[in-house]
Structure formats: C-alpha cells, structure tokens
C-alpha atoms as a PDB file:
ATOM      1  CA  UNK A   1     -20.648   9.515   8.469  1.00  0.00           C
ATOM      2  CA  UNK A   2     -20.376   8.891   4.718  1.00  0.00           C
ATOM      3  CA  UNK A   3     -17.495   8.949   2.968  1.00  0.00           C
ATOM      4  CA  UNK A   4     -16.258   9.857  -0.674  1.00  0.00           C
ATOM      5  CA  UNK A   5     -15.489   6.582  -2.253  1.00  0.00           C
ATOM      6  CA  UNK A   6     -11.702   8.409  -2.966  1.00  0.00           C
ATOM      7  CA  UNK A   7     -11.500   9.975   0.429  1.00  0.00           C
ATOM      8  CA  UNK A   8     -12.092   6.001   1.764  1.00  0.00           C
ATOM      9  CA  UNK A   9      -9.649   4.096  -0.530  1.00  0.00           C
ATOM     10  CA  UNK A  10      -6.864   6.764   0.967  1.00  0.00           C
ATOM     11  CA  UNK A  11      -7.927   5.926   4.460  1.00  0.00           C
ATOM     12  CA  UNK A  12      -8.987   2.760   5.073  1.00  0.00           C
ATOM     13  CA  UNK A  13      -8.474   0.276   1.995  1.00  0.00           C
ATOM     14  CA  UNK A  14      -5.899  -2.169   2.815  1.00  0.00           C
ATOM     15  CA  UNK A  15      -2.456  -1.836   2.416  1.00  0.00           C
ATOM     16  CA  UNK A  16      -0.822  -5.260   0.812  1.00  0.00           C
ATOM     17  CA  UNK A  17       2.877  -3.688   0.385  1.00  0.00           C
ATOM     18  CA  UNK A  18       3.214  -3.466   3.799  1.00  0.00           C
ATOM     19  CA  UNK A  19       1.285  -6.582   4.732  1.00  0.00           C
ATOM     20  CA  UNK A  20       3.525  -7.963   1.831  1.00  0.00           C
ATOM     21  CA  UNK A  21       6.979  -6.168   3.362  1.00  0.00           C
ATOM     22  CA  UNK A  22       5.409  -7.464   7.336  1.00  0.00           C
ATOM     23  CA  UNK A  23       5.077 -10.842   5.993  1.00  0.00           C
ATOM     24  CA  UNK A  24       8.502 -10.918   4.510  1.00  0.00           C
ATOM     25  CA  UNK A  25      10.134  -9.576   7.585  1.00  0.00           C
ATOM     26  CA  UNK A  26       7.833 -11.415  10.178  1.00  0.00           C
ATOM     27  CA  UNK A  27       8.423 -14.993   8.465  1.00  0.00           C
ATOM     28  CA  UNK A  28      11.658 -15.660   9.498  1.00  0.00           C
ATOM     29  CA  UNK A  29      12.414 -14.638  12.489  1.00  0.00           C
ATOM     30  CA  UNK A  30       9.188 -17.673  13.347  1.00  0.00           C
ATOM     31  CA  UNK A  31      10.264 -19.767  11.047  1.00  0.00           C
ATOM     32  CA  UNK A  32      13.954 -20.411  11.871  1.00  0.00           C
ATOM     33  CA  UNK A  33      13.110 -21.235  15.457  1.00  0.00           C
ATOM     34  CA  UNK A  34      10.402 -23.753  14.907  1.00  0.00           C
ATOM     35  CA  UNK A  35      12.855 -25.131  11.954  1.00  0.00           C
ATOM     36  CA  UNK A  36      15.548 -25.257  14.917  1.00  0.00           C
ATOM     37  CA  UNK A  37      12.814 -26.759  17.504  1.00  0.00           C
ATOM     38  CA  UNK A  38      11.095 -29.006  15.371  1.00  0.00           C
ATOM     39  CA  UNK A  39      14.410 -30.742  14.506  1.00  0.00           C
ATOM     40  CA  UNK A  40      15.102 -31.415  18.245  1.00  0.00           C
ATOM     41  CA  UNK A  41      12.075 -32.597  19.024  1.00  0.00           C
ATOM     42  CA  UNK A  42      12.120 -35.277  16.596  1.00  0.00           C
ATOM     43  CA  UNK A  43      14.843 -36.772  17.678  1.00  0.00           C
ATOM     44  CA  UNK A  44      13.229 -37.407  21.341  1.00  0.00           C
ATOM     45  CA  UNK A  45      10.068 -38.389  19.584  1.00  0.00           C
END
C-alpha cells in the first residue's frame, strides 16, 4: 500500500521528543547504579 508522503510523516516518521524525553528519563535510573557498582568493584580490583 502506498502512502501520501503527509499521511506517512504523521504515522511513521520518528519521534525524537520522546526518544529525547525516554533518553532523559531512561539515563539515570542505569547510570546511577553502574556509577554505584563500578565504584565497588574497583576497590576489589
């Protein structure tokens, strides 16, 4: 099925504010633990 260039942008193009807001919201809650793991593994390393 072909699709109005308009009618595809609305539905499928990608959607960077919310990749942009996931990111944002997604980053710490990884980031802290390694932080907090990565600084107790070094000291047994």
């Amino acid at each position: 099925m072909i699709h109005p260039i308009k009618e595809y942008n609305r539905r499928f193009a990608t959607h960077t504010i919310e990749w942009i807001g996931f990111a944002m919201i997604v980053t710490p809650c990884l980031l802290i633990p390694y932080m907090l793991w990565y600084s107790s593994a070094s000291k047994y390393l």
